[in-house]
PDB file of N, CA and C in Angstrom:
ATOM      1  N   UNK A   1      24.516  -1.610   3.806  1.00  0.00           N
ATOM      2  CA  UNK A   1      24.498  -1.118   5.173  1.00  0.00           C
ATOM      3  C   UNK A   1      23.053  -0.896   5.609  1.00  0.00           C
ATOM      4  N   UNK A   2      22.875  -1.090   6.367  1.00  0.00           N
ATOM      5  CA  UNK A   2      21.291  -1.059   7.483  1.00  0.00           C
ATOM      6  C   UNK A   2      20.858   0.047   7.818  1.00  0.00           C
ATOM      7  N   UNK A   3      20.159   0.144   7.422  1.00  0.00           N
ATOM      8  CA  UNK A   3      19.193   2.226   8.117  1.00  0.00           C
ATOM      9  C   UNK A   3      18.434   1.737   9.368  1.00  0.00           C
ATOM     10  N   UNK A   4      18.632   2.237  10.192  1.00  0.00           N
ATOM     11  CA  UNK A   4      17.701   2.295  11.634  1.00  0.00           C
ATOM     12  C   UNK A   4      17.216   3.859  11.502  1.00  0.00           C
ATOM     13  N   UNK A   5      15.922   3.698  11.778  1.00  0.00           N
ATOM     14  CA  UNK A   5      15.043   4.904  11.439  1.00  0.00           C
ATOM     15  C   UNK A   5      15.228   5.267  13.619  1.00  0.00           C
ATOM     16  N   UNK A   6      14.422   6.670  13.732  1.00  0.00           N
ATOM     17  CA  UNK A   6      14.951   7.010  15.077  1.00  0.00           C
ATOM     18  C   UNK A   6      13.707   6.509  15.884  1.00  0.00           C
ATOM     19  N   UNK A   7      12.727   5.516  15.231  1.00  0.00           N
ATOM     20  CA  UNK A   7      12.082   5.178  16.351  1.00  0.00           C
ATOM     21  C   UNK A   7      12.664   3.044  16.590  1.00  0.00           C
ATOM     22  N   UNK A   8      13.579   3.001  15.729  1.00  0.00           N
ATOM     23  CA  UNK A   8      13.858   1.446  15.874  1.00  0.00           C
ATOM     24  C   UNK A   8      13.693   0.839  14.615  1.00  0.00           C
ATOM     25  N   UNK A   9      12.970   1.261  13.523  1.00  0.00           N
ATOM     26  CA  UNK A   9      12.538   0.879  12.420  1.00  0.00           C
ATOM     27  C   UNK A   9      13.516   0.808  11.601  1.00  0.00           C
ATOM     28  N   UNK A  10      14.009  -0.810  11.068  1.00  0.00           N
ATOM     29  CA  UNK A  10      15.223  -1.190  10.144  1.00  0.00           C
ATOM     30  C   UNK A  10      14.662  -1.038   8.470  1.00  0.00           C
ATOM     31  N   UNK A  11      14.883  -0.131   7.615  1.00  0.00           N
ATOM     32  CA  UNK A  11      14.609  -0.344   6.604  1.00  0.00           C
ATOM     33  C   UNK A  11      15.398  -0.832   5.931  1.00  0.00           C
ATOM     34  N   UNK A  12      14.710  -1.734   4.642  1.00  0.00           N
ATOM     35  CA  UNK A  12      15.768  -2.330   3.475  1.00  0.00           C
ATOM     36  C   UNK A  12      17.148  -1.892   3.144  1.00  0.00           C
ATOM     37  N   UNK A  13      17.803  -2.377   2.717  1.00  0.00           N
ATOM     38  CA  UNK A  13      18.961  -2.006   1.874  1.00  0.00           C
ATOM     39  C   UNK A  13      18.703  -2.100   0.612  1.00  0.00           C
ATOM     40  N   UNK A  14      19.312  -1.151  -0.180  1.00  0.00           N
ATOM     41  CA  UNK A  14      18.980  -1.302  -1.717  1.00  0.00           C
ATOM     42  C   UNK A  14      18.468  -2.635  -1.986  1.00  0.00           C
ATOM     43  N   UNK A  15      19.134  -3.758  -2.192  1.00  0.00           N
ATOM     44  CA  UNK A  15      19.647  -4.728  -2.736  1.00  0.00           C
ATOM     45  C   UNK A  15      18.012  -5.213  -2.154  1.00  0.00           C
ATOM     46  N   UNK A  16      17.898  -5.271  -0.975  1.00  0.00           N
ATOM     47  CA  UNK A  16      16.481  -5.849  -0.412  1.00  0.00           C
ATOM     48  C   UNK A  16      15.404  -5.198  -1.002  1.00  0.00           C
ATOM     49  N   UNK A  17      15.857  -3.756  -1.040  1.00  0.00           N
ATOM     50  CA  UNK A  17      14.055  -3.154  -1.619  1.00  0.00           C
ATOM     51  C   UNK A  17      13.993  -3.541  -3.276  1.00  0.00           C
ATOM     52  N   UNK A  18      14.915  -3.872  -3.621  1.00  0.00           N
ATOM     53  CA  UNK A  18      14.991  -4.464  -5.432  1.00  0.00           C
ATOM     54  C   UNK A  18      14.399  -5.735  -5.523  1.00  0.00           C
ATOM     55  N   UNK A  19      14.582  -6.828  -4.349  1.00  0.00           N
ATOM     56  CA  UNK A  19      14.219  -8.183  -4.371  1.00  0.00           C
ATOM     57  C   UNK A  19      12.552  -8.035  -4.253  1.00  0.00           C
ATOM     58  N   UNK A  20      12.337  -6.767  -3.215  1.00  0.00           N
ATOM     59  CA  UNK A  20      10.860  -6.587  -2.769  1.00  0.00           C
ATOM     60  C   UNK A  20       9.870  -6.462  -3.474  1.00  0.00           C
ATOM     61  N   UNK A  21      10.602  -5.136  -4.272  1.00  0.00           N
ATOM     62  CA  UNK A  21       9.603  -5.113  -5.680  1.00  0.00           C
ATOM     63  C   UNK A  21       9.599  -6.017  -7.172  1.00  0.00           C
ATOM     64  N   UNK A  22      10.845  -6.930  -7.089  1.00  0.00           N
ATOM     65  CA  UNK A  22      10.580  -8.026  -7.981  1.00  0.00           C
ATOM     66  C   UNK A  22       9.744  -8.698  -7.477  1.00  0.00           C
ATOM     67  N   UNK A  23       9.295  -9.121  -6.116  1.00  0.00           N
ATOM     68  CA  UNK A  23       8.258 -10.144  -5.645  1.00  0.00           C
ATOM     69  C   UNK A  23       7.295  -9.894  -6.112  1.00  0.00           C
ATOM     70  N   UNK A  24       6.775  -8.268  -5.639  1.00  0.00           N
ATOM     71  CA  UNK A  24       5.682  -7.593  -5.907  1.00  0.00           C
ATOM     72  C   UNK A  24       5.236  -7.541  -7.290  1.00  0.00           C
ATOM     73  N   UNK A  25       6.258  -7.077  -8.383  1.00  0.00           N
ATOM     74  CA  UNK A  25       5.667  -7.560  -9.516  1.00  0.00           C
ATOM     75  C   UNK A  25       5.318  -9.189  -9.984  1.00  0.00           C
ATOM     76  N   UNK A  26       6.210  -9.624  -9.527  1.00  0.00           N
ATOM     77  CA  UNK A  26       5.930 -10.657 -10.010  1.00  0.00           C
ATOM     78  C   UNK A  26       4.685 -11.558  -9.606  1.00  0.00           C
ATOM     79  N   UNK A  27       3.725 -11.219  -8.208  1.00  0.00           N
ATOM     80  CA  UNK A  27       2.621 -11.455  -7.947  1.00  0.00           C
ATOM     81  C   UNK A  27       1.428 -11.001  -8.402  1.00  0.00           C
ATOM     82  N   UNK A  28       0.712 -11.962  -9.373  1.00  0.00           N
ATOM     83  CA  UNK A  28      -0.635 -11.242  -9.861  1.00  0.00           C
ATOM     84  C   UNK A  28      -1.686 -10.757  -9.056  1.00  0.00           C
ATOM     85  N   UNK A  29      -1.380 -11.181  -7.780  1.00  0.00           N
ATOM     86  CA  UNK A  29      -2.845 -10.348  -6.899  1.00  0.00           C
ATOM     87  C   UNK A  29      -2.587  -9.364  -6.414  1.00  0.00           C
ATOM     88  N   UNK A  30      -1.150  -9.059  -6.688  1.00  0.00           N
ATOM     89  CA  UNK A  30      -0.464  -7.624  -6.102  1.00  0.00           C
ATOM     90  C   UNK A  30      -0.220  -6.470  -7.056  1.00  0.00           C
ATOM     91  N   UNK A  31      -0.167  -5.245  -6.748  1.00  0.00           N
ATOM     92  CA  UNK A  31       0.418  -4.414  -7.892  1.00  0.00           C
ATOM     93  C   UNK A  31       0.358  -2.395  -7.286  1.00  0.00           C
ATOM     94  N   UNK A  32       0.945  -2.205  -8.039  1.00  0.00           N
ATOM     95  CA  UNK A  32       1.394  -0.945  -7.176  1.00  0.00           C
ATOM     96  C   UNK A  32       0.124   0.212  -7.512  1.00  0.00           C
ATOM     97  N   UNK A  33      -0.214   0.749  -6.815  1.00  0.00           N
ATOM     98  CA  UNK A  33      -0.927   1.779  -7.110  1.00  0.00           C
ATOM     99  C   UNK A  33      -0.819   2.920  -7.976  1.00  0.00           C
ATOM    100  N   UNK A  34      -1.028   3.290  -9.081  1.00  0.00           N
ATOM    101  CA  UNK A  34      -1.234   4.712  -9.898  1.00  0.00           C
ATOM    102  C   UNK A  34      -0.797   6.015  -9.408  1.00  0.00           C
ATOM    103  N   UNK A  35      -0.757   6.952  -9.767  1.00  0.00           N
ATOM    104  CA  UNK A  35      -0.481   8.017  -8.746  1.00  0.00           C
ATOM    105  C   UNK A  35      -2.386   8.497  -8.356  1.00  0.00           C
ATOM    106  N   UNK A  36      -2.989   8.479  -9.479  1.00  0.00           N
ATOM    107  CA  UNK A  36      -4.241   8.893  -9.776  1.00  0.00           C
ATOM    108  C   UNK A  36      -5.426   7.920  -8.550  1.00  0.00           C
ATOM    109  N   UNK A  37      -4.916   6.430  -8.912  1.00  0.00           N
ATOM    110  CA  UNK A  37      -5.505   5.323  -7.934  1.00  0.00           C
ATOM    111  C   UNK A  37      -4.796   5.629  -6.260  1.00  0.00           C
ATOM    112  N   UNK A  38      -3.980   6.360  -6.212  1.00  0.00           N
ATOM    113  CA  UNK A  38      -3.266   6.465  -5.169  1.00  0.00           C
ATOM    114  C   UNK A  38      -4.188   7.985  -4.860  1.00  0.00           C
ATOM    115  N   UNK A  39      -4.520   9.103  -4.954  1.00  0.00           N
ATOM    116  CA  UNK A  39      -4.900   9.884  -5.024  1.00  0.00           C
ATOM    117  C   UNK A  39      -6.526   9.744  -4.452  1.00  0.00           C
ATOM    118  N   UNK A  40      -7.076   8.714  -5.035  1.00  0.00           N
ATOM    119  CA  UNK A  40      -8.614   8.509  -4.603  1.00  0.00           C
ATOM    120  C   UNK A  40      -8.840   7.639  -3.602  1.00  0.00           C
ATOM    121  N   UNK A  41      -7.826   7.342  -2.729  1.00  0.00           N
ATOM    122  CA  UNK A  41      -7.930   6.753  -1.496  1.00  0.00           C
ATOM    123  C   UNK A  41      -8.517   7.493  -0.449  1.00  0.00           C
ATOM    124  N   UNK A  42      -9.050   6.718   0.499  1.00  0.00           N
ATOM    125  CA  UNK A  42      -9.684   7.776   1.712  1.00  0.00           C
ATOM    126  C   UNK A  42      -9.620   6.734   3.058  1.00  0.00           C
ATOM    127  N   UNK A  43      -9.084   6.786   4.374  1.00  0.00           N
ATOM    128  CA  UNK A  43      -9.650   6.210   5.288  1.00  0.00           C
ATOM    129  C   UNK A  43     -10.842   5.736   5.560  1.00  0.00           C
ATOM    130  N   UNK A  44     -11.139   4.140   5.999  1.00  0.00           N
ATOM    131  CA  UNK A  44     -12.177   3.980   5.776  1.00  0.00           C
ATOM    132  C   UNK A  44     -13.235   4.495   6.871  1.00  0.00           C
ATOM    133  N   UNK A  45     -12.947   5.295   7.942  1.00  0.00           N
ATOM    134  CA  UNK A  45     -13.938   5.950   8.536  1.00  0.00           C
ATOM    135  C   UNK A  45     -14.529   7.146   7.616  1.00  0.00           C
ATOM    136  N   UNK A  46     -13.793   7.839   6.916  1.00  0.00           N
ATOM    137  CA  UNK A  46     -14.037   8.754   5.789  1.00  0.00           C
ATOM    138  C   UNK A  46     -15.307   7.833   4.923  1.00  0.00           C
ATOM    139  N   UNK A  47     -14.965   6.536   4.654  1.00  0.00           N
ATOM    140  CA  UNK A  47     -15.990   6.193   3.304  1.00  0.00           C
ATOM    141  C   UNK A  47     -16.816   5.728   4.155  1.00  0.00           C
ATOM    142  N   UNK A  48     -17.183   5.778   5.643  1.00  0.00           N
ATOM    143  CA  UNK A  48     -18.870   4.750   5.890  1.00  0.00           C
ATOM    144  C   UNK A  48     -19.389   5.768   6.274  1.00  0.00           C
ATOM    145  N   UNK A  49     -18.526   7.468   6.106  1.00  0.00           N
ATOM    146  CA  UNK A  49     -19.905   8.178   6.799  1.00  0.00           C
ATOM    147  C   UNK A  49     -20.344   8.940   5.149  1.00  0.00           C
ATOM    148  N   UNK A  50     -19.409   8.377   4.130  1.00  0.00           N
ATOM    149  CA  UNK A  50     -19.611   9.144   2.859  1.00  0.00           C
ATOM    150  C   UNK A  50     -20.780   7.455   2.314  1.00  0.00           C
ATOM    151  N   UNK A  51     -20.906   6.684   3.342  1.00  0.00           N
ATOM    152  CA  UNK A  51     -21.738   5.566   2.552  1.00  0.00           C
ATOM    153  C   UNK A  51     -22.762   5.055   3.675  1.00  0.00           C
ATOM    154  N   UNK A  52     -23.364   5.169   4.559  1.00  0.00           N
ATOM    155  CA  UNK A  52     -24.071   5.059   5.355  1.00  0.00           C
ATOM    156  C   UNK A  52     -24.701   3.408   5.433  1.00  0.00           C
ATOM    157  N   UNK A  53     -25.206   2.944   3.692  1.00  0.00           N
ATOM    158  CA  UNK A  53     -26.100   1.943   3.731  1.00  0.00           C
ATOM    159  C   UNK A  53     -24.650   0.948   2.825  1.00  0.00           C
ATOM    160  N   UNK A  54     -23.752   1.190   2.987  1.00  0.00           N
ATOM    161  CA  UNK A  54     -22.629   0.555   2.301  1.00  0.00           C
ATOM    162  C   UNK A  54     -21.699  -0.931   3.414  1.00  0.00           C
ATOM    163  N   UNK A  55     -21.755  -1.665   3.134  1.00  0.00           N
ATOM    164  CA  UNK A  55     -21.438  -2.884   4.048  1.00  0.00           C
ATOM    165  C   UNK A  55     -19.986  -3.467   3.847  1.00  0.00           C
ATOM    166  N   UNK A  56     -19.406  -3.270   2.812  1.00  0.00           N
ATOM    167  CA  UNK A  56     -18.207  -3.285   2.356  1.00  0.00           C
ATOM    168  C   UNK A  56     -16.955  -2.358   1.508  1.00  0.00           C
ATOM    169  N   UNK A  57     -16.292  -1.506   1.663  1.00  0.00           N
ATOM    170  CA  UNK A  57     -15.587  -0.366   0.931  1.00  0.00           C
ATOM    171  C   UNK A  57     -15.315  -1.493  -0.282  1.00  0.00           C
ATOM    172  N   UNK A  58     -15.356  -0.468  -1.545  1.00  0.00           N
ATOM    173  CA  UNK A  58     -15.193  -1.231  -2.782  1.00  0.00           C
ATOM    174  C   UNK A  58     -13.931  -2.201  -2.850  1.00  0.00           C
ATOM    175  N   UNK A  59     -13.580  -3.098  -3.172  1.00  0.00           N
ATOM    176  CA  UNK A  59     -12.497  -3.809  -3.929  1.00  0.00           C
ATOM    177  C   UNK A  59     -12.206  -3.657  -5.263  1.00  0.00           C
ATOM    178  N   UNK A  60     -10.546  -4.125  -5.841  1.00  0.00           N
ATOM    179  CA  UNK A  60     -10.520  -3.781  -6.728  1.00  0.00           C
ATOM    180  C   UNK A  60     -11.293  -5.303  -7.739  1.00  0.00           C
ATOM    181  N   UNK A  61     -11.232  -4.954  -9.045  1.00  0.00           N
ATOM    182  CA  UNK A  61     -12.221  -5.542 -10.028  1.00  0.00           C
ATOM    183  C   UNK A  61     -11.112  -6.775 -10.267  1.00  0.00           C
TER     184      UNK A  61
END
């Protein structure tokens, strides 16, 4: 059955969010964030005034 969120927004059904995250694993340039890697995130207006002479926010390795 279909969830309509109250602004219009259809989210998955089980069955879809299971297919989603098999994709997701199964893509090597993709992968889920840590709680810890999830934690040290910041908007990137947050990191150019915490980096002034910085031209690109880091990527991962």
């Amino acid at each position: 059955m279909e969830h309509q969120t109250f602004n219009g927004l259809i989210l998955p059904t089980d069955e879809e969010e299971e297919a989603i995250n098999r994709g997701i694993a199964l893509d090597p340039d993709t992968w889920e964030l840590s709680d810890e890697e999830f934690k040290e995130l910041k908007p990137y207006s947050v990191w150019i005034l915490e980096n002034p002479n910085g031209t690109e926010p880091p990527t991962a390795a």
